[in-house]
C-alpha atoms as a PDB file:
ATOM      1  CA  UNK A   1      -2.469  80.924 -20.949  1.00  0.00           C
ATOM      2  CA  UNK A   2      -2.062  79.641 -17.175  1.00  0.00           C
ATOM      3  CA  UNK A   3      -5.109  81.181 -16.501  1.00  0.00           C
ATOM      4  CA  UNK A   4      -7.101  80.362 -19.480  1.00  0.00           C
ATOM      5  CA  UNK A   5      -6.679  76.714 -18.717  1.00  0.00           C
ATOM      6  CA  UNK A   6      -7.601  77.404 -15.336  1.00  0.00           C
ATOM      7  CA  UNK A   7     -10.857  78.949 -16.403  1.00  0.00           C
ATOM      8  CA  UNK A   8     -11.975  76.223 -18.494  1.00  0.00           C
ATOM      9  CA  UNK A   9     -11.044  73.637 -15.631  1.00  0.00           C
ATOM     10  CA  UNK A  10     -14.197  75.304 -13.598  1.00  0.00           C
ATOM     11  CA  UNK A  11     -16.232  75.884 -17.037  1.00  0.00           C
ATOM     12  CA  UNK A  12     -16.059  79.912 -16.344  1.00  0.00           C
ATOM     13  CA  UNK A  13     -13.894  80.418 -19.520  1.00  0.00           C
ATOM     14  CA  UNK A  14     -16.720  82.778 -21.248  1.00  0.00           C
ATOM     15  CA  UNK A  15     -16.535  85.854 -23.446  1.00  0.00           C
ATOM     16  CA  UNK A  16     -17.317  88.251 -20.365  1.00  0.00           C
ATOM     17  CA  UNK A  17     -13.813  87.194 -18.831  1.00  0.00           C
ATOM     18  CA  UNK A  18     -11.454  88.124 -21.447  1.00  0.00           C
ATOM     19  CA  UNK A  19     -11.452  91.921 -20.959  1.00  0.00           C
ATOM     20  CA  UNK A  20     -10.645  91.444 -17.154  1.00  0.00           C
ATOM     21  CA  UNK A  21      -8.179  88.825 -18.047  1.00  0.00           C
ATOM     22  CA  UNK A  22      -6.805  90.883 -20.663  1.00  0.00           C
ATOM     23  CA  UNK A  23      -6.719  93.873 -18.269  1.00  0.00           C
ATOM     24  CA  UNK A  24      -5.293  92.086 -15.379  1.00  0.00           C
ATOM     25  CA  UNK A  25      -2.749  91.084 -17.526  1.00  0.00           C
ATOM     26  CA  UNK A  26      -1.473  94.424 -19.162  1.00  0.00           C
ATOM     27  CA  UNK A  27      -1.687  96.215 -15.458  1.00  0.00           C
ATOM     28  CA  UNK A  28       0.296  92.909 -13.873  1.00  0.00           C
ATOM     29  CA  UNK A  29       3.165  93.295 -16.743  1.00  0.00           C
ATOM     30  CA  UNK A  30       3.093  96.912 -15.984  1.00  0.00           C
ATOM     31  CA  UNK A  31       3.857  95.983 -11.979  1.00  0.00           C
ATOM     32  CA  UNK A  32       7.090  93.652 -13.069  1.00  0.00           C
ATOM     33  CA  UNK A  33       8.512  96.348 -14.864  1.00  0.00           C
ATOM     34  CA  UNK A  34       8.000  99.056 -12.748  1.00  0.00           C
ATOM     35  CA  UNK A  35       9.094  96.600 -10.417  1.00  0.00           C
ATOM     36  CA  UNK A  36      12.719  96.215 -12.647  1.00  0.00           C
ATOM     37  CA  UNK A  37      13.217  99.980 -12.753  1.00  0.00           C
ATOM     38  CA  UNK A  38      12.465 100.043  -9.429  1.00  0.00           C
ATOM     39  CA  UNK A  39      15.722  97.878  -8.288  1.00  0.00           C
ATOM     40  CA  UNK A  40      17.911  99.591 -11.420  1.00  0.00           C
ATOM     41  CA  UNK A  41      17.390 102.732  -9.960  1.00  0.00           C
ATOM     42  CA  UNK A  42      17.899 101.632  -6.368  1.00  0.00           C
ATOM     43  CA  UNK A  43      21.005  99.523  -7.418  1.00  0.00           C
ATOM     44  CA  UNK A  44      22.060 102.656  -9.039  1.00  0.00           C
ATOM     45  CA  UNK A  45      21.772 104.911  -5.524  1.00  0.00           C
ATOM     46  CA  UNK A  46      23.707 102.098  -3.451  1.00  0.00           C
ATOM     47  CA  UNK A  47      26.351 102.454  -6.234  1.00  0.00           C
ATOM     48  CA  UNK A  48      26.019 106.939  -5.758  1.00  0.00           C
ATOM     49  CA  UNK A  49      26.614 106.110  -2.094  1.00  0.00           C
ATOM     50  CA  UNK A  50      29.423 103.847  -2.596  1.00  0.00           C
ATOM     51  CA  UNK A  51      31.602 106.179  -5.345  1.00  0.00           C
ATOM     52  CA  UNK A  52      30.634 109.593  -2.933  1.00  0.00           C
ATOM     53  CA  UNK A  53      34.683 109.766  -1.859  1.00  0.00           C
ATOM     54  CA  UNK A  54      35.449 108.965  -5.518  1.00  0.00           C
ATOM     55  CA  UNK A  55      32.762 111.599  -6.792  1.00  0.00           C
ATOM     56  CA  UNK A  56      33.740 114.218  -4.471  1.00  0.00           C
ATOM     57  CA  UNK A  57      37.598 113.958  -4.624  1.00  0.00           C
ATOM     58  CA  UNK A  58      39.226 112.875  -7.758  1.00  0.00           C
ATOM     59  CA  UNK A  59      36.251 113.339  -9.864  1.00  0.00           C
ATOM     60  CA  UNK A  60      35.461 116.860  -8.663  1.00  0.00           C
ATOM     61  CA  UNK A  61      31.646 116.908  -7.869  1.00  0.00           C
ATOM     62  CA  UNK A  62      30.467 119.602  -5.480  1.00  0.00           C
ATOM     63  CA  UNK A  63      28.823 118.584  -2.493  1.00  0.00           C
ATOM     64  CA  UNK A  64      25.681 120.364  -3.840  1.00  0.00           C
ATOM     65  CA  UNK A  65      25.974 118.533  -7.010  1.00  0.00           C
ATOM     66  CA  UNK A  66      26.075 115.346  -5.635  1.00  0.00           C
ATOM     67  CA  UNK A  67      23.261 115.732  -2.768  1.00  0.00           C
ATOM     68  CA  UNK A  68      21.429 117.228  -5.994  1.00  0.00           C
ATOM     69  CA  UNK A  69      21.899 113.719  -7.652  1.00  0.00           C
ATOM     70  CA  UNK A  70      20.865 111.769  -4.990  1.00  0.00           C
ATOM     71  CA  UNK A  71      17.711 113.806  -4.185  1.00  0.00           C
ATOM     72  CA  UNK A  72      16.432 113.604  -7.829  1.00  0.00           C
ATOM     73  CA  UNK A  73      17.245 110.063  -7.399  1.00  0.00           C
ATOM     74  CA  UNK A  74      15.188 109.002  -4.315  1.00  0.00           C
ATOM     75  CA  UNK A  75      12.808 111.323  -5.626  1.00  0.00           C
ATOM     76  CA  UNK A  76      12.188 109.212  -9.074  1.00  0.00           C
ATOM     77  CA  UNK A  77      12.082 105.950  -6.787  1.00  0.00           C
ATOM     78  CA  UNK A  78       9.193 107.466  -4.165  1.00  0.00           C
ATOM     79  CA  UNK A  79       7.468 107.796  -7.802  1.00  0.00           C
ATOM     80  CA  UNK A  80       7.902 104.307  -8.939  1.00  0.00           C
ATOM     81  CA  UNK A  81       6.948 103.233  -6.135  1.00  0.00           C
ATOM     82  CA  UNK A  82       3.595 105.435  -6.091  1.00  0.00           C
ATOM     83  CA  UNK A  83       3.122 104.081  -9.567  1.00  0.00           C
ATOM     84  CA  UNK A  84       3.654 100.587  -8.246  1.00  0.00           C
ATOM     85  CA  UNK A  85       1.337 101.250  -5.376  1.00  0.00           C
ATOM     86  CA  UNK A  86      -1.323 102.587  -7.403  1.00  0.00           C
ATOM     87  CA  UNK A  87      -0.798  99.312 -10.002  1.00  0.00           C
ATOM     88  CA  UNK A  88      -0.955  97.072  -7.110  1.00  0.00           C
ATOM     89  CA  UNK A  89      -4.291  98.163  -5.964  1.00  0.00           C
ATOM     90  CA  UNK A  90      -6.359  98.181  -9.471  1.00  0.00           C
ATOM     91  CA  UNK A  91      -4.592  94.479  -9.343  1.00  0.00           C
ATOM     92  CA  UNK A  92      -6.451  93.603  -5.545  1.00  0.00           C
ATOM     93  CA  UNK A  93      -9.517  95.370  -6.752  1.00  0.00           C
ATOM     94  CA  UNK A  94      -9.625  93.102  -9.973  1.00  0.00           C
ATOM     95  CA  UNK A  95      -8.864  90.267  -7.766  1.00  0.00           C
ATOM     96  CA  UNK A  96     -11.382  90.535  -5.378  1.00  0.00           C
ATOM     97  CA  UNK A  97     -14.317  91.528  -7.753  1.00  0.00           C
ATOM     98  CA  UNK A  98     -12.797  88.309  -9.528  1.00  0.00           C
ATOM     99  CA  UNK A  99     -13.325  85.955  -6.047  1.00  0.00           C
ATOM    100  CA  UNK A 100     -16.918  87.818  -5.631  1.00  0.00           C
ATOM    101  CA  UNK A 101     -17.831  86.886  -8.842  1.00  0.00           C
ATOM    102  CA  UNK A 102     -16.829  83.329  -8.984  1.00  0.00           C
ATOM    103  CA  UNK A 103     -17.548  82.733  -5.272  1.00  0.00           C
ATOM    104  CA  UNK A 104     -21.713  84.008  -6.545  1.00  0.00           C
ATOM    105  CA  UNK A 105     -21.507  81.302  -9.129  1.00  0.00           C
ATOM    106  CA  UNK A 106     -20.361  78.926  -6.782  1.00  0.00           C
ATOM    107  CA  UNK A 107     -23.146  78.968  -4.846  1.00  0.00           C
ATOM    108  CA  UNK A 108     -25.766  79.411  -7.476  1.00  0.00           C
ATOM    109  CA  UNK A 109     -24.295  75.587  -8.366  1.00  0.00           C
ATOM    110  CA  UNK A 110     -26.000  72.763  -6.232  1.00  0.00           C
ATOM    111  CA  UNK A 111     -24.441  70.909  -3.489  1.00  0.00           C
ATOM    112  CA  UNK A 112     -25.743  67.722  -4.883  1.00  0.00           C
ATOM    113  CA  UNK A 113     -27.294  66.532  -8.036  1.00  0.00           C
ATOM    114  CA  UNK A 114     -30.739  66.535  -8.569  1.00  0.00           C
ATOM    115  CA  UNK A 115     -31.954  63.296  -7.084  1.00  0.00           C
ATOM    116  CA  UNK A 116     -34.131  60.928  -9.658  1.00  0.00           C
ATOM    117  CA  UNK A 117     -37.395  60.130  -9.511  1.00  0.00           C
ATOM    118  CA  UNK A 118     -37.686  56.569  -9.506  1.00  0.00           C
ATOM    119  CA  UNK A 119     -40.759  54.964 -11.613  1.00  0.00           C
ATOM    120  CA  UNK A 120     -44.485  55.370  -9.324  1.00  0.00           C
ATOM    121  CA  UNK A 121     -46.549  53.523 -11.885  1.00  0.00           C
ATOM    122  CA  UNK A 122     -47.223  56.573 -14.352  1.00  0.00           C
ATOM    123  CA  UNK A 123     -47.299  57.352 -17.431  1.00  0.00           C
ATOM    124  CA  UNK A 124     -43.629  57.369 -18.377  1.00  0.00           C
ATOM    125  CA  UNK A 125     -42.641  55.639 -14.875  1.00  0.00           C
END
């Protein structure tokens, strides 16, 4: 909605928008949560590290077991964060083809309005 008002403040609120709007959208939501499992899972290792005593002594976890843990994971957060990455990118690309767009249309409006010819004594002068 933010951006829909912003389009029609610069009159580029057109049909040929609304699938890159649309699309921007979708792959922005998609950032936020990858963005929330992201800090879960990385809240979740902080909180591996800081039971490892309790793990390993009263709770009977091998060492193994719990290096096995861990490695599966920091390996699940290097893949959010590829995902992420990846996200991020088709967001600048959007972005940018976005600015190149409206930047072209910019400049195909004049600087200053047409002046007015002022009456030399014709027809409809």
């Amino acid at each position: 909605m933010r951006i829909q008002k912003l389009l029609v403040a610069i009159e580029k609120n057109d049909a040929l928008q609304e699938n890159v709007i649309n699309r921007y959208c979708v792959i922005y939501a998609e950032c936020l949560s990858y963005e929330a499992k992201r800090e879960a899972l990385s809240r979740e290792l902080d909180e591996l590290g800081q039971n490892k005593k309790v793990l390993l002594g009263e709770k009977g976890m091998t060492l193994g077991k719990y290096y096995e843990i861990k490695e599966r994971m920091v390996s699940n957060l290097l893949g959010i964060d590829r995902q992420l990455q990846a996200k991020r990118e088709m967001l600048f690309r959007i972005e940018k083809e976005s600015l190149m767009t409206t930047a072209a249309a910019m400049r195909t409006v004049p600087k200053q309005p047409p002046k007015e010819e002022k009456g030399h004594g014709g027809m409809f002068g």
